[in-house]
Protein backbone atom coordinates (compact mmCIF):
# COMPACT_ATOMS: atom_id res chain seq x y z
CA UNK A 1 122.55 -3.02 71.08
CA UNK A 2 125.20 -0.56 71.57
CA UNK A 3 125.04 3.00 71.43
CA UNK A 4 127.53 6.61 71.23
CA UNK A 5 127.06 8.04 74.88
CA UNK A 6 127.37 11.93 75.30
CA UNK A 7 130.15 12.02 78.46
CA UNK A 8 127.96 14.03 80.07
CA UNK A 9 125.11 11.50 79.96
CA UNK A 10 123.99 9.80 83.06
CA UNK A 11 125.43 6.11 82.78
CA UNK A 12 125.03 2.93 84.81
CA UNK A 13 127.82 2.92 87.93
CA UNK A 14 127.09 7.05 88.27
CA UNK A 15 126.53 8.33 91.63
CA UNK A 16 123.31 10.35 91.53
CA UNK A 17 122.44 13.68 94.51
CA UNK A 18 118.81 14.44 94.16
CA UNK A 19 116.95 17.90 93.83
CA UNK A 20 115.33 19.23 96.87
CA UNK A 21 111.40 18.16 96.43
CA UNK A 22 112.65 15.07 93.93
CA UNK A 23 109.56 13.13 92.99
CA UNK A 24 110.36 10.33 95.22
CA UNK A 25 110.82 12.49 98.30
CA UNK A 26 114.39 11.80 98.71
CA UNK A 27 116.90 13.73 101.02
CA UNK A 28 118.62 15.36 98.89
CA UNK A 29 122.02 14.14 100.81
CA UNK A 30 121.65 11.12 100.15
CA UNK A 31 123.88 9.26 96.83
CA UNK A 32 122.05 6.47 94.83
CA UNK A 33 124.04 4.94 91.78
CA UNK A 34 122.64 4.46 88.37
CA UNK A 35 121.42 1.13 87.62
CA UNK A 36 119.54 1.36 84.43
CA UNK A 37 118.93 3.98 82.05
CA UNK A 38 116.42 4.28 78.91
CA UNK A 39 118.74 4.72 76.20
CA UNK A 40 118.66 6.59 73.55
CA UNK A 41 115.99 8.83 75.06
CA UNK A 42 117.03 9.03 78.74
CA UNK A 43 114.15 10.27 80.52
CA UNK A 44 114.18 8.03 83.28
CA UNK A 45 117.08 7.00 85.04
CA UNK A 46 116.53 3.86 87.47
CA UNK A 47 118.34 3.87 90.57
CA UNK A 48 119.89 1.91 93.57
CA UNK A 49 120.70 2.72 96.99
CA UNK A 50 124.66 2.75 97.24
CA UNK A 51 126.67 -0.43 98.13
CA UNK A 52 126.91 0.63 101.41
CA UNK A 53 123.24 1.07 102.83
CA UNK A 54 121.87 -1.61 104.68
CA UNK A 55 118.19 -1.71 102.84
CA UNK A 56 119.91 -1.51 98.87
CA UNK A 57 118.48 -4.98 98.11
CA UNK A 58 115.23 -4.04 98.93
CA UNK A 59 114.79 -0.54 97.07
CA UNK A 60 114.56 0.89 93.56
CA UNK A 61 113.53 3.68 92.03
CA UNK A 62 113.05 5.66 88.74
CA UNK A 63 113.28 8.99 87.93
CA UNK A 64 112.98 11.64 85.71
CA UNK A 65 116.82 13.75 84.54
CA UNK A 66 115.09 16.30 85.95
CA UNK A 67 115.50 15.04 89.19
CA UNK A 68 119.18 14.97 89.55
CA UNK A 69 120.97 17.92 90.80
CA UNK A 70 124.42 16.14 90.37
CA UNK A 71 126.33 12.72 88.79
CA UNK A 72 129.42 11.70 90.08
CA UNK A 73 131.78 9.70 87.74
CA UNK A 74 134.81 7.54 88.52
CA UNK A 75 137.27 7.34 86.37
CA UNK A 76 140.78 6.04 85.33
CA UNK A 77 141.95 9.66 86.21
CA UNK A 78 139.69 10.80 89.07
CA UNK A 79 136.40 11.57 89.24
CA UNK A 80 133.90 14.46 88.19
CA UNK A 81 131.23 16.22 89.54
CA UNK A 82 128.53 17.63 87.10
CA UNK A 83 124.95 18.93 86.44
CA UNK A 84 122.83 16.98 84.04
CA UNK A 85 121.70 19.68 81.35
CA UNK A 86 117.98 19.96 81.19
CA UNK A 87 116.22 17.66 78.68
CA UNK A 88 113.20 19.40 77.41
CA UNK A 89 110.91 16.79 78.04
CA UNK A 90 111.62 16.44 81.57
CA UNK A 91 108.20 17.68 82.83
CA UNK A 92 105.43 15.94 84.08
């Protein structure tokens, strides 16, 4: 099934910076790209290690929006930096 995304949506292929104090206990330097998200709703984002680390076959996680401090986005034209705006049922 296909569905309208919001641009500013997290999407599959987005490169995700955690919060400090994430609920996974991430460092909040490192990138992880979207792999899955629930769509329509959204609340939980499922995420890969980047291409590039030597343990992303072996780890997953999901994850509230709530989370994310910023999504990176390439596109055709370049790419763009954002905040994910709150979604109100982003507390546990």
């Amino acid at each position: 099934m296909l569905f309208d995304r919001h641009p500013d949506r997290p999407q599959p292929g987005d490169i995700v910076q955690l919060k400090p104090g994430n609920s996974i206990d991430a460092d909040p330097a490192d990138s992880f790209v979207i792999v899955e998200d629930f769509v329509p709703a959204g609340e939980h984002i499922v995420l890969n290690l980047t291409a590039e680390h030597p343990d992303r076959a072996d780890w997953a996680a999901a994850v509230l929006l709530g989370d994310v401090a910023t999504l990176t986005r390439l596109e055709p034209s370049g790419s763009r930096t954002w905040a994910p705006a709150a979604e109100p049922d982003d507390t546990v």
